[in-house]
C-alpha atoms as a PDB file:
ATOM      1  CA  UNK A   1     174.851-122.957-169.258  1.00  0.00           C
ATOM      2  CA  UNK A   2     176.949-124.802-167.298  1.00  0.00           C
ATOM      3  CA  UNK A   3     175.041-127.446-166.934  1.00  0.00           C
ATOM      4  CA  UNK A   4     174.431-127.711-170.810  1.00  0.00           C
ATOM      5  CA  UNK A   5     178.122-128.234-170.898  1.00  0.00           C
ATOM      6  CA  UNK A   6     178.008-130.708-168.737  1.00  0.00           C
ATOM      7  CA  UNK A   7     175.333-132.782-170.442  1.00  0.00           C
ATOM      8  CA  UNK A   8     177.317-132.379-173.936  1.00  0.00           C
ATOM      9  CA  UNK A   9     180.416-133.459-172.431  1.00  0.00           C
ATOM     10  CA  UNK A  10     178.301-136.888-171.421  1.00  0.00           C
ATOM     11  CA  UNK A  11     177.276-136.740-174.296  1.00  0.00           C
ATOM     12  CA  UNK A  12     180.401-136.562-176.273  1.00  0.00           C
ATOM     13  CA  UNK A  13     181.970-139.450-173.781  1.00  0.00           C
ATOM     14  CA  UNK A  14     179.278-141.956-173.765  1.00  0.00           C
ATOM     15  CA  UNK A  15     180.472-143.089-177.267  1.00  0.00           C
ATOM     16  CA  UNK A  16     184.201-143.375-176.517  1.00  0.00           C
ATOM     17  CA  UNK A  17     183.392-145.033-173.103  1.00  0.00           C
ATOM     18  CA  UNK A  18     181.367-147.770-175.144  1.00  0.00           C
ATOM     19  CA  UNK A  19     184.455-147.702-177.946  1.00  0.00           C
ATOM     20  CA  UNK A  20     186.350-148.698-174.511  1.00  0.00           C
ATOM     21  CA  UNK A  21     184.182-151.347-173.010  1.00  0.00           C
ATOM     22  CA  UNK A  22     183.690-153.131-176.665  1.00  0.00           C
ATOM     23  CA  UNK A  23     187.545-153.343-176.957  1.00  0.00           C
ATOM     24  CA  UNK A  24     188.196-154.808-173.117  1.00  0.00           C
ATOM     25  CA  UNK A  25     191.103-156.558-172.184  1.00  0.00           C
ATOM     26  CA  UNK A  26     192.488-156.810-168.682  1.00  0.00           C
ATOM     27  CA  UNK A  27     195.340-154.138-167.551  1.00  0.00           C
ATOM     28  CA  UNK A  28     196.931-156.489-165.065  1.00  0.00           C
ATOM     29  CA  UNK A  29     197.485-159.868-163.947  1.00  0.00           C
ATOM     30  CA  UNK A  30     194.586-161.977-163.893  1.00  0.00           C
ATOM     31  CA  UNK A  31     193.277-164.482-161.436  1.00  0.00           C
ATOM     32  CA  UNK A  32     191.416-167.598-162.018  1.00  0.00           C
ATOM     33  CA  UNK A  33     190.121-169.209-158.724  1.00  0.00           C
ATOM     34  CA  UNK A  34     189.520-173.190-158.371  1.00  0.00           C
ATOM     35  CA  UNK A  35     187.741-174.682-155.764  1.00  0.00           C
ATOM     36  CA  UNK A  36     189.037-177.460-154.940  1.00  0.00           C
ATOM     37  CA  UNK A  37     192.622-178.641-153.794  1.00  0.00           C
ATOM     38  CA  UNK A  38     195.367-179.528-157.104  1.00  0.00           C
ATOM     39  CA  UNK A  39     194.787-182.998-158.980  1.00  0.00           C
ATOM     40  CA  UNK A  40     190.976-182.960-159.171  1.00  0.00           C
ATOM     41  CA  UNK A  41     188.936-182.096-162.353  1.00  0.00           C
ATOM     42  CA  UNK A  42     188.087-178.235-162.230  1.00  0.00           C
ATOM     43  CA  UNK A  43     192.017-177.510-161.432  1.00  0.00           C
ATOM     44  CA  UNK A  44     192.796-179.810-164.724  1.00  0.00           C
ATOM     45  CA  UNK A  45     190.759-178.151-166.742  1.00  0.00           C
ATOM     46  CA  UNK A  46     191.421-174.779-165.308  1.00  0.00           C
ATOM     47  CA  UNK A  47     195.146-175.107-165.786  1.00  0.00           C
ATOM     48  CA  UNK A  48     194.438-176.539-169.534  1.00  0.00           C
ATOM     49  CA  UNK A  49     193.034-173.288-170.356  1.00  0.00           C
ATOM     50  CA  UNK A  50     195.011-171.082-168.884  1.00  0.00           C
ATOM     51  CA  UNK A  51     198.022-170.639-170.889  1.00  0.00           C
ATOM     52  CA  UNK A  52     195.558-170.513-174.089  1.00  0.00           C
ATOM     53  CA  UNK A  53     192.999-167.729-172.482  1.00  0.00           C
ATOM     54  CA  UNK A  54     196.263-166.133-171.401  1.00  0.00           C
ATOM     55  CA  UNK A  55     197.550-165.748-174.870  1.00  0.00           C
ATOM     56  CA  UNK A  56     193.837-164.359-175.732  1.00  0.00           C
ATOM     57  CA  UNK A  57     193.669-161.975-173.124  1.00  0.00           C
ATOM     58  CA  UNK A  58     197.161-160.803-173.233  1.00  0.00           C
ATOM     59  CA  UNK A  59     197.600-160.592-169.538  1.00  0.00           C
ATOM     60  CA  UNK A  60     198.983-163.376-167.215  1.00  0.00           C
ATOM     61  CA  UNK A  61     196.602-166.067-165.465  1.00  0.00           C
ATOM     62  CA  UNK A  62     197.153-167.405-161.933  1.00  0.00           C
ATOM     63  CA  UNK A  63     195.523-170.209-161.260  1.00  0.00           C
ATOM     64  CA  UNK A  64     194.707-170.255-157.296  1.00  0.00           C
ATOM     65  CA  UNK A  65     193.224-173.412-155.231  1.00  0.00           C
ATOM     66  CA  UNK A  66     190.824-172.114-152.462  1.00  0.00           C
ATOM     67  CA  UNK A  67     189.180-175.658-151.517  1.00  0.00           C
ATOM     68  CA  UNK A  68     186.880-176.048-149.510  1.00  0.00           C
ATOM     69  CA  UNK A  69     182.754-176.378-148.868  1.00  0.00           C
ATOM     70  CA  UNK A  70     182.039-178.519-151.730  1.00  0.00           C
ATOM     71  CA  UNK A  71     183.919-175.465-153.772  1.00  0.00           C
ATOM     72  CA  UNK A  72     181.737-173.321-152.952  1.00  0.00           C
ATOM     73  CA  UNK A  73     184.551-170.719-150.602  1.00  0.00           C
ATOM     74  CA  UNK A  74     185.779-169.957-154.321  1.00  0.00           C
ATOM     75  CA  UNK A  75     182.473-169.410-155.602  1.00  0.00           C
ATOM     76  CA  UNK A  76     182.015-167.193-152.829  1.00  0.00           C
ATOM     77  CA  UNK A  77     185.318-165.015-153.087  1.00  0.00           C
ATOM     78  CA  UNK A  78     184.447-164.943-156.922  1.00  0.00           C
ATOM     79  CA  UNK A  79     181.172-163.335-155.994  1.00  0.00           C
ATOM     80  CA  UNK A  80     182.141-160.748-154.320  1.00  0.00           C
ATOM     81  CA  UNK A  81     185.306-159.972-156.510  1.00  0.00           C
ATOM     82  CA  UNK A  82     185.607-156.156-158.168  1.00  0.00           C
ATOM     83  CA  UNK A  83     183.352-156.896-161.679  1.00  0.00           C
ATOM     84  CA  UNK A  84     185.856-155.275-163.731  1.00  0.00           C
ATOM     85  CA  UNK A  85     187.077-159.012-165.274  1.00  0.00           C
ATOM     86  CA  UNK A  86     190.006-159.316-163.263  1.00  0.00           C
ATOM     87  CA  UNK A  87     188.649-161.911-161.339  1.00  0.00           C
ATOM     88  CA  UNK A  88     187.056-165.340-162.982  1.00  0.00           C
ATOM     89  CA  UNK A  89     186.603-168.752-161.106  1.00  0.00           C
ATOM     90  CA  UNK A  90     186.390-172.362-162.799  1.00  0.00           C
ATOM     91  CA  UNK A  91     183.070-173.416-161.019  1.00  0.00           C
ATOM     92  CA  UNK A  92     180.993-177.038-161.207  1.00  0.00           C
ATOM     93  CA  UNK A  93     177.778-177.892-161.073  1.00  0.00           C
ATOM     94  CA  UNK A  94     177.696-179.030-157.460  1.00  0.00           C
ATOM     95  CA  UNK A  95     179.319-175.736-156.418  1.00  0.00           C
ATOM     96  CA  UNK A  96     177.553-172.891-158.744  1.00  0.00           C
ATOM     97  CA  UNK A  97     173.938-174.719-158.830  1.00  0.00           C
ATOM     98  CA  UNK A  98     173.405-177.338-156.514  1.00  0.00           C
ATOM     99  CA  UNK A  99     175.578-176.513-153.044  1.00  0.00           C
ATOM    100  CA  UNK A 100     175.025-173.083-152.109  1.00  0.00           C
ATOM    101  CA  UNK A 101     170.702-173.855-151.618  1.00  0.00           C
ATOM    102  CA  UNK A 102     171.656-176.492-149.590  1.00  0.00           C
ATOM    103  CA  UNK A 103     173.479-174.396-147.053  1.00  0.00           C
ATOM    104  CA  UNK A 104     172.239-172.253-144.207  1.00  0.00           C
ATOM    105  CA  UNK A 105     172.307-169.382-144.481  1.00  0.00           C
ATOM    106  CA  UNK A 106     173.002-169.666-148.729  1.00  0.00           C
ATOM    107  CA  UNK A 107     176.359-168.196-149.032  1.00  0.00           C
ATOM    108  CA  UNK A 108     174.915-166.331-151.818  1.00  0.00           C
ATOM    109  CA  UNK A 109     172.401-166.438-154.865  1.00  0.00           C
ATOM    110  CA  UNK A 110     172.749-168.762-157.652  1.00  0.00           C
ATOM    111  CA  UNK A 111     171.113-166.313-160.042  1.00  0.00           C
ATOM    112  CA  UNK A 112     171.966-163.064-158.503  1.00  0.00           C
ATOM    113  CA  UNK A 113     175.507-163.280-157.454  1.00  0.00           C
ATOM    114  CA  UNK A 114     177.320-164.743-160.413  1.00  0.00           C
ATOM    115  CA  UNK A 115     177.350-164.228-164.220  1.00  0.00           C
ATOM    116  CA  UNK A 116     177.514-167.114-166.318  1.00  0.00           C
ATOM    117  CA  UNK A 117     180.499-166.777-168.553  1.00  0.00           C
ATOM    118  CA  UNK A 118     180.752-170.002-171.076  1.00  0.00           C
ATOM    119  CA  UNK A 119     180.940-173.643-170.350  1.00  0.00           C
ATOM    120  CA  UNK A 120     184.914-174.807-170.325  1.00  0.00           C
ATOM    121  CA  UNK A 121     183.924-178.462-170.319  1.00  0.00           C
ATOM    122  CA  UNK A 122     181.857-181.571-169.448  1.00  0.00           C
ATOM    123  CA  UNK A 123     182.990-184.792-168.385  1.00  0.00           C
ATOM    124  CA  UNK A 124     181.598-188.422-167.134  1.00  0.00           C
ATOM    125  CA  UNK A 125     181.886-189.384-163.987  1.00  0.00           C
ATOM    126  CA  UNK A 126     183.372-193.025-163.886  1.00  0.00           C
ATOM    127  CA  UNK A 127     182.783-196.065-161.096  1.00  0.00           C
ATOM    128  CA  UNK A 128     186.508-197.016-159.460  1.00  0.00           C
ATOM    129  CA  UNK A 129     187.559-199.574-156.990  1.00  0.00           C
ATOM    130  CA  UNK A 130     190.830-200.405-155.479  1.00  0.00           C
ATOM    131  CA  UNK A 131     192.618-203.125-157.822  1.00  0.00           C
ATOM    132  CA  UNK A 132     192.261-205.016-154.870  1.00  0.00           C
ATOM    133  CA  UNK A 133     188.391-204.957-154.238  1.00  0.00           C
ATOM    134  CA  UNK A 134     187.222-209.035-154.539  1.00  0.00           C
ATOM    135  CA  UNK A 135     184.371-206.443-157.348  1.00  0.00           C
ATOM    136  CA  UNK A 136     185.489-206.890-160.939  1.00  0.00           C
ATOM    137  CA  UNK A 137     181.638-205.406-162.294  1.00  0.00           C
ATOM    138  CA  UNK A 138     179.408-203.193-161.051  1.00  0.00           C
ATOM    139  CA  UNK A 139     176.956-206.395-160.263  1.00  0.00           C
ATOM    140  CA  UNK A 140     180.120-207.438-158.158  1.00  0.00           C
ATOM    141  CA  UNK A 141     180.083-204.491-156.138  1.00  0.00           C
ATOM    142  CA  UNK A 142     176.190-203.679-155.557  1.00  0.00           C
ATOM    143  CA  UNK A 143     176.093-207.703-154.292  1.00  0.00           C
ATOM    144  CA  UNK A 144     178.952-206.632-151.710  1.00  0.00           C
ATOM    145  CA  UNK A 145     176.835-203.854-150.919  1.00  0.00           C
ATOM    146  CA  UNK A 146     173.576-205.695-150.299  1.00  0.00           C
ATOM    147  CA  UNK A 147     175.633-207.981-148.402  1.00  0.00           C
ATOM    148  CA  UNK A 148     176.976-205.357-145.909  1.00  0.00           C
ATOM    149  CA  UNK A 149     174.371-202.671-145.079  1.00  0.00           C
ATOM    150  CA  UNK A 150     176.907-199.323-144.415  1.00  0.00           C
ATOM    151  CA  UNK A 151     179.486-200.920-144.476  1.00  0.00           C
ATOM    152  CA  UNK A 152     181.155-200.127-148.215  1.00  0.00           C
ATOM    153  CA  UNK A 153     182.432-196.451-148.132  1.00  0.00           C
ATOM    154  CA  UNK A 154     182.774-194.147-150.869  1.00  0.00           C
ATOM    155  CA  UNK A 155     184.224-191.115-151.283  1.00  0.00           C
ATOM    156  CA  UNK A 156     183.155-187.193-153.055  1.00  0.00           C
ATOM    157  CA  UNK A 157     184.556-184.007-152.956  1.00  0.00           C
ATOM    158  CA  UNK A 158     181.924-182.432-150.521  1.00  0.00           C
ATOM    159  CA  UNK A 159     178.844-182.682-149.581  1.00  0.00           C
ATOM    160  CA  UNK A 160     175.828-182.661-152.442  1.00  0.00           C
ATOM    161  CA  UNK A 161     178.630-182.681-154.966  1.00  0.00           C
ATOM    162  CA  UNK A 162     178.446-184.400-158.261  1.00  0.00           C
ATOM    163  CA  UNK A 163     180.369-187.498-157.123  1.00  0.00           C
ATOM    164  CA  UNK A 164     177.830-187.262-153.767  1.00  0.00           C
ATOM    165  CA  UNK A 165     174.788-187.062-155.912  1.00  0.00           C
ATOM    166  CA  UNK A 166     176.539-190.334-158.435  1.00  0.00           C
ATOM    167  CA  UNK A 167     176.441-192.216-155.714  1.00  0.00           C
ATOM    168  CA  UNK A 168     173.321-191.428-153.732  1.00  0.00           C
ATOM    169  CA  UNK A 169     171.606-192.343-157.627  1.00  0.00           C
ATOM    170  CA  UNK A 170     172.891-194.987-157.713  1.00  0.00           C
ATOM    171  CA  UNK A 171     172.408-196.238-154.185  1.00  0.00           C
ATOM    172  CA  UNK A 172     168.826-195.501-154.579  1.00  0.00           C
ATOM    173  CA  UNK A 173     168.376-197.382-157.780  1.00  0.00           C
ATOM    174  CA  UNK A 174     170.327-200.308-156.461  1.00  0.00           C
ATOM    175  CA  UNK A 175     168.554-200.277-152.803  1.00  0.00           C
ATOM    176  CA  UNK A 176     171.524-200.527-151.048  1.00  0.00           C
ATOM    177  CA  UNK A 177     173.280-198.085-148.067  1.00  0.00           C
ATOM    178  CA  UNK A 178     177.068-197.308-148.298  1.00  0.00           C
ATOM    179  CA  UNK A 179     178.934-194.392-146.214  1.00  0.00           C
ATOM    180  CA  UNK A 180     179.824-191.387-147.473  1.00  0.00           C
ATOM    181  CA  UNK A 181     183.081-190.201-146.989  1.00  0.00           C
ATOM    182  CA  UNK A 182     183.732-186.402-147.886  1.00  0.00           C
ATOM    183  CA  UNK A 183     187.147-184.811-148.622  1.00  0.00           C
ATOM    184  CA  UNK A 184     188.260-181.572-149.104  1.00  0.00           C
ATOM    185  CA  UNK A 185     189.245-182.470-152.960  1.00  0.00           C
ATOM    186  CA  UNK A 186     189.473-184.853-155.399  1.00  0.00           C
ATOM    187  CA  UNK A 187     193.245-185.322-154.788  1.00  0.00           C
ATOM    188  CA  UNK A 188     192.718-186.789-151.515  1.00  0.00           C
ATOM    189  CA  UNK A 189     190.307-188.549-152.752  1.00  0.00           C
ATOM    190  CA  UNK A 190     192.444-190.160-154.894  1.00  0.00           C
ATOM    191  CA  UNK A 191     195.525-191.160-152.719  1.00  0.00           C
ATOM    192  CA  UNK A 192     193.268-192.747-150.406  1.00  0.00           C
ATOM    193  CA  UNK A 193     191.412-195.205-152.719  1.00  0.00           C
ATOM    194  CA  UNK A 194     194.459-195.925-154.329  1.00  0.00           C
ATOM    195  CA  UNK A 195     195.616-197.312-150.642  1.00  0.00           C
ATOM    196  CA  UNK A 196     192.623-199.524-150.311  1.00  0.00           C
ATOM    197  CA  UNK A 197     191.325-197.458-147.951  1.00  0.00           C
ATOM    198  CA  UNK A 198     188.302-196.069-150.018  1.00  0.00           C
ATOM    199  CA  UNK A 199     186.261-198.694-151.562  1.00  0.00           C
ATOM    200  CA  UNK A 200     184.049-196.851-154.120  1.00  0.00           C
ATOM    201  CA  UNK A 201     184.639-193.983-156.090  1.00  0.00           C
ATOM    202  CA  UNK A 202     182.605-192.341-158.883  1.00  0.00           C
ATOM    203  CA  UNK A 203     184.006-189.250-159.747  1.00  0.00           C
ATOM    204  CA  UNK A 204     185.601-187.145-162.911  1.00  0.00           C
ATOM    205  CA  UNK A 205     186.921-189.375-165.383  1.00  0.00           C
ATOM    206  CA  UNK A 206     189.685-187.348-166.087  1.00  0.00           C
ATOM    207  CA  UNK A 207     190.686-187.368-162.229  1.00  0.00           C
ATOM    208  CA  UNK A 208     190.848-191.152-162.806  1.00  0.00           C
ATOM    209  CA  UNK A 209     191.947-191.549-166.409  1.00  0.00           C
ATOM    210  CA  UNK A 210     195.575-191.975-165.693  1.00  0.00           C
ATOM    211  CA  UNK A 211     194.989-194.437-163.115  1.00  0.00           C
ATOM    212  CA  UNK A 212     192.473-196.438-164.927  1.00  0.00           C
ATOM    213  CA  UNK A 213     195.358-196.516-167.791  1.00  0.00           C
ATOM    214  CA  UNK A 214     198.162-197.198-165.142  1.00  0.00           C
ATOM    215  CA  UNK A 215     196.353-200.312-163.892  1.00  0.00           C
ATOM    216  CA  UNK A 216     196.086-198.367-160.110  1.00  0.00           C
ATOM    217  CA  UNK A 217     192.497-198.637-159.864  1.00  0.00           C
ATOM    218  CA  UNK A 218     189.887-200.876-161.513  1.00  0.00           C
ATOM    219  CA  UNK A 219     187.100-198.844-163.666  1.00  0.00           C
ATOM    220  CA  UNK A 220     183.586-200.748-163.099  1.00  0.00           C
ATOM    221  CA  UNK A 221     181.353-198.310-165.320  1.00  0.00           C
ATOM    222  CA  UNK A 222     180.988-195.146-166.673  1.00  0.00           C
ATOM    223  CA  UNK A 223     178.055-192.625-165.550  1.00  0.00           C
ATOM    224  CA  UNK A 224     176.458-191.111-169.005  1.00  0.00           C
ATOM    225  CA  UNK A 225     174.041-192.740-171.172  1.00  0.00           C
ATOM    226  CA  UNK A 226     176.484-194.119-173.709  1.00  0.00           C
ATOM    227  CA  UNK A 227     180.125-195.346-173.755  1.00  0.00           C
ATOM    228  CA  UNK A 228     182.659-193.264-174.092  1.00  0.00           C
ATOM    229  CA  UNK A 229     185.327-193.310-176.791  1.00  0.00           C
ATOM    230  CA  UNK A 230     188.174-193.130-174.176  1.00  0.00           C
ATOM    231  CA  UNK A 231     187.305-196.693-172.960  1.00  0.00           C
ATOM    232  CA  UNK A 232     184.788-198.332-175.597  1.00  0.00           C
ATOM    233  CA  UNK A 233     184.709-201.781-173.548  1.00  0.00           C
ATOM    234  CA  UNK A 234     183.752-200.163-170.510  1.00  0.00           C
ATOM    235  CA  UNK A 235     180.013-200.229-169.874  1.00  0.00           C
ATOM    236  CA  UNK A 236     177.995-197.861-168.387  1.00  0.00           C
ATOM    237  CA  UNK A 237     175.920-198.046-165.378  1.00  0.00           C
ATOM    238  CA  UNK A 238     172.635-197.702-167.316  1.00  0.00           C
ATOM    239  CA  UNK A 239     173.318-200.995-169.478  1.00  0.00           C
ATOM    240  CA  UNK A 240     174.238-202.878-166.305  1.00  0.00           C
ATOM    241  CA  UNK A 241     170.732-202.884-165.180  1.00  0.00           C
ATOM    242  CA  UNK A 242     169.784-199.152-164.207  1.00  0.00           C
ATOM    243  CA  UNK A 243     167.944-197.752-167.061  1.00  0.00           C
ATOM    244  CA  UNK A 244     168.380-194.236-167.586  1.00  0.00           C
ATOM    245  CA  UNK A 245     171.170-193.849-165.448  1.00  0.00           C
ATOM    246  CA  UNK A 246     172.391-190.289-166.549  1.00  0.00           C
ATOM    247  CA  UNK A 247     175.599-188.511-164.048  1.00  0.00           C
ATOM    248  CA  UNK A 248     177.760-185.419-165.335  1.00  0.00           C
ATOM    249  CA  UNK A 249     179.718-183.155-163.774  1.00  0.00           C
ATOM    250  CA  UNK A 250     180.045-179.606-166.266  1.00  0.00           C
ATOM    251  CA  UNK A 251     182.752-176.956-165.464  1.00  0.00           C
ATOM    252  CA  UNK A 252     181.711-173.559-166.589  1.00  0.00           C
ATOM    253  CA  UNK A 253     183.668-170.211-165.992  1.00  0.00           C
ATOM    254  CA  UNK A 254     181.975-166.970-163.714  1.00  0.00           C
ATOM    255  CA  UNK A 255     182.438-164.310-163.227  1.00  0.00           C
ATOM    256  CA  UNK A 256     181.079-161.852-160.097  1.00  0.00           C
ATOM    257  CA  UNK A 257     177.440-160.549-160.636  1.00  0.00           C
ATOM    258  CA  UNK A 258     177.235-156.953-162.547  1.00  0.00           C
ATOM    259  CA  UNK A 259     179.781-157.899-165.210  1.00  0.00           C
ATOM    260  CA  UNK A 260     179.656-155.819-168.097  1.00  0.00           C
ATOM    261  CA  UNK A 261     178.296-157.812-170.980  1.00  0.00           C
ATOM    262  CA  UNK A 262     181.382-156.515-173.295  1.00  0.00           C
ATOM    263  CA  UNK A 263     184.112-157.910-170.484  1.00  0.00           C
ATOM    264  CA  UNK A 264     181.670-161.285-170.255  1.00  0.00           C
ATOM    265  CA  UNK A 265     181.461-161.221-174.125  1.00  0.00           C
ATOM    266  CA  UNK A 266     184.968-161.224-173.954  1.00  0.00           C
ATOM    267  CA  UNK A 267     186.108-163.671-171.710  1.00  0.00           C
ATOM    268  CA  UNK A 268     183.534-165.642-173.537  1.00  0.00           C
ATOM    269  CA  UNK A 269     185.305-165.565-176.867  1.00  0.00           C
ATOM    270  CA  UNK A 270     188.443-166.151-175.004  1.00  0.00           C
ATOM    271  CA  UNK A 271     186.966-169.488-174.163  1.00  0.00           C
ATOM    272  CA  UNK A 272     185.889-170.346-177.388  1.00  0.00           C
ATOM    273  CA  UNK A 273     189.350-169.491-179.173  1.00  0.00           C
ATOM    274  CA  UNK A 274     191.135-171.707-176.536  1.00  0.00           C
ATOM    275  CA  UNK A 275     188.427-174.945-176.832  1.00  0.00           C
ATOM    276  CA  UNK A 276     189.148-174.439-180.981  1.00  0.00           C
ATOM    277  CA  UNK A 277     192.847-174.085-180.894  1.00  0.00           C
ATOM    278  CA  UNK A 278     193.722-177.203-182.385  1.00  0.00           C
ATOM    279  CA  UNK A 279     196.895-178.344-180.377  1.00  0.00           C
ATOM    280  CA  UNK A 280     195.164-177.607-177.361  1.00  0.00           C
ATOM    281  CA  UNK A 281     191.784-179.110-178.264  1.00  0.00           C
ATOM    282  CA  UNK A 282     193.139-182.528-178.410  1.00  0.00           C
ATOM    283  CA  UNK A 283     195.041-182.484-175.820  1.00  0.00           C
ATOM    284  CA  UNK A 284     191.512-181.271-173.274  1.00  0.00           C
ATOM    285  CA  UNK A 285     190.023-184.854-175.312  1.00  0.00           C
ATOM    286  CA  UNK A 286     193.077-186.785-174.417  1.00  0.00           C
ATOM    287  CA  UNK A 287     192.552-186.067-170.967  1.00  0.00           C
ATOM    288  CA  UNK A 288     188.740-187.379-170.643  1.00  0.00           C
ATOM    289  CA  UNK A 289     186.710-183.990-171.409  1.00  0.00           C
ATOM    290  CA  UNK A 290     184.333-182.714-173.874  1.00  0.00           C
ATOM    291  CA  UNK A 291     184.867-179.613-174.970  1.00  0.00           C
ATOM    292  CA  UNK A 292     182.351-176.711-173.983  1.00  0.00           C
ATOM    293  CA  UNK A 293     181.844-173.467-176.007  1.00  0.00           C
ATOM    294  CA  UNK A 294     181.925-169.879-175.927  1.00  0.00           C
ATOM    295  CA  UNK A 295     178.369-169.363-175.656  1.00  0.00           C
ATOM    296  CA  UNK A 296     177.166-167.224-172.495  1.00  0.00           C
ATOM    297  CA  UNK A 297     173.564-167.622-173.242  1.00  0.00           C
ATOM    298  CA  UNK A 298     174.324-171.274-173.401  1.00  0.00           C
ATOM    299  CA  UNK A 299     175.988-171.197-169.986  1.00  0.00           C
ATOM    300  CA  UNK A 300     173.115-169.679-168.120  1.00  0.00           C
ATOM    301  CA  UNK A 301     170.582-171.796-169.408  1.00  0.00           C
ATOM    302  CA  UNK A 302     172.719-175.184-168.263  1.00  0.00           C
ATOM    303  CA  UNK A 303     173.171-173.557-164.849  1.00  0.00           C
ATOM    304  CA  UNK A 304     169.457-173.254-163.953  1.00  0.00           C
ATOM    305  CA  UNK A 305     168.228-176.408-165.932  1.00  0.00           C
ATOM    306  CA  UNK A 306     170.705-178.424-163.915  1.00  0.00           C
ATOM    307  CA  UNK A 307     169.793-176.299-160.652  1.00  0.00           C
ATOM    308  CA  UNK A 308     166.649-177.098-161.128  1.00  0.00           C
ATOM    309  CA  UNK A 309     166.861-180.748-161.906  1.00  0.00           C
ATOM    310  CA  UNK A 310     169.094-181.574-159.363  1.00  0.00           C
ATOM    311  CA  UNK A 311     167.341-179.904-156.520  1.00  0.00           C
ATOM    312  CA  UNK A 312     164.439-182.396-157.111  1.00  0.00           C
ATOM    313  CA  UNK A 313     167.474-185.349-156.504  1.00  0.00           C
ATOM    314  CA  UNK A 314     168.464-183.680-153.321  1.00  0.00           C
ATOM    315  CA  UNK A 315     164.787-183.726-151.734  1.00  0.00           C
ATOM    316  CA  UNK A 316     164.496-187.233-153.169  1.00  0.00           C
ATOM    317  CA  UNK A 317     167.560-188.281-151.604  1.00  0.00           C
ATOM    318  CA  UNK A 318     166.918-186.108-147.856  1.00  0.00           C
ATOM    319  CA  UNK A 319     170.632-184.462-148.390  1.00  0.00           C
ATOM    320  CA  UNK A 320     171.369-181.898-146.061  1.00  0.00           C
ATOM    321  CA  UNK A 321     174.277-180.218-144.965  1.00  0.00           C
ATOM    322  CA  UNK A 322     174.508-179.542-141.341  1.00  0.00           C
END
């Protein structure tokens, strides 16, 4: 008898408990985790969205830099965070689907140990020089290239990330050698080009937007297969002679593996309302990115197709990490 009772009372519950998860929203603070240092793309977008998916959610969202590893130390945390929804990071491609393979031991399972929440945005990657590089085209600089073996740097955000890969494709297509120069973020990226010290960068367009409209650095090409609206004139590096020439960088929000599909529905619509909300929307274009959507099936299939594709750039290219 007892246990009858005990079996009805599960009964009984397993309704209201799904009435519960259906209607989710968080019961404290929320944190949103960024992997790289403030000023480069994922912390832009992140801290677009927040005060939007804030409003949604009805809890507030911290945005918290943990750079480091090609952003892959915030994948990481995020991975092993409680999956009760309380815990999201703003991820990339580099450091959700291309990074973590690389590294020995993986620091954990692409597939496994994260849940695909909904793409936030996507953006180009655009080629910058110092406005006082002797390049004024991208024919300009691959000559200076060819004409110094090694001895034009460039800079990326870690190891096998996007702006790594950009210029490894491009270096390849070209047949010329440059040397990489890693940093722990965008940001630092940044101040050093704009010192002359970094001769090559193609990274996030929105990094470099401001700069490209404040006259601080000198934009040779952009990295997708047509021009963008942001900067019609500007050609890309496929119509400069590289054919096919195709470089993104996508930001998607995860969450830890296990996540209850009502909290990842959730955050999911969350997204959605905040890409739609027509103040903000135009002011995420305005900034250089392309909106994403709310879709999580959407989000999982981009994160192994790119996975995927990119791995086969990576043995092309020999990049390791040591």
């Amino acid at each position: 008898m007892p246990t009858r009772r005990l079996l009805l009372a599960a009964a009984l519950a397993a309704p209201a408990l799904a009435r519960a998860e259906e209607s989710w929203s968080p019961s404290r603070p929320v944190t949103m985790l960024v992997g790289f240092a403030p000023g480069g793309g994922t912390d832009i977008i992140a801290r677009l969205l927040a005060p939007a998916l804030q409003q949604a959610l009805g809890q507030p969202i911290a945005v918290e830099n943990r750079p480091g590893a090609s952003g892959t130390l915030a994948a990481l945390a995020g991975s092993r965070a409680a999956p009760d929804g309380h815990t999201v990071y703003m991820s990339t491609v580099s450091a959700s689907a291309v990074v973590p393979p690389l590294m020995t031991p993986p620091p954990f399972d692409i597939y496994k140990d994260q849940t695909p929440i909904a793409l936030a945005a996507t953006v180009p990657l655009v080629a910058v020089v110092p406005t006082t590089s002797p390049a004024r085209d991208l024919a300009g600089l691959i000559a200076a290239a060819k004409a110094d073996p090694g001895g034009l740097n460039y800079s990326s955000s870690g190891v096998a990330t996007q702006q790594h890969l950009a210029a490894e494709l491009l270096s390849s297509a070209a047949g010329i050698r440059m040397t990489h120069v890693p940093f722990r973020g965008t940001g630092q990226a940044v101040n050093e080009i704009l010192a002359g010290r970094i001769d090559l960068a193609i990274d996030t367009f929105p990094t470099y937007l401001p700069h490209i409209r404040g006259e601080r650095v000198r934009a040779l090409a952009t990295t997708m297969p047509e021009r963008i609206s942001w900067l019609p004139d500007l050609p890309t590096v496929a119509e400069s002679g590289f054919p096919g020439f195709d470089a993104n960088v996508w930001y998607m929000l995860m969450g830890p593996p296990g996540l209850p599909a009502p909290i990842r529905e959730r955050w999911a619509a969350a997204v959605g309302t905040a890409l739609a909300e027509p103040v903000l929307r135009p002011r995420i274009e305005a900034a250089g990115f392309i909106p994403g959507n709310g879709s999580s099936a959407h989000a999982a299939e981009l994160l192994r197709r790119d996975a995927e594709r990119y791995a086969e750039v990576i043995r092309k290219a020999g990049i390791r990490i040591e």
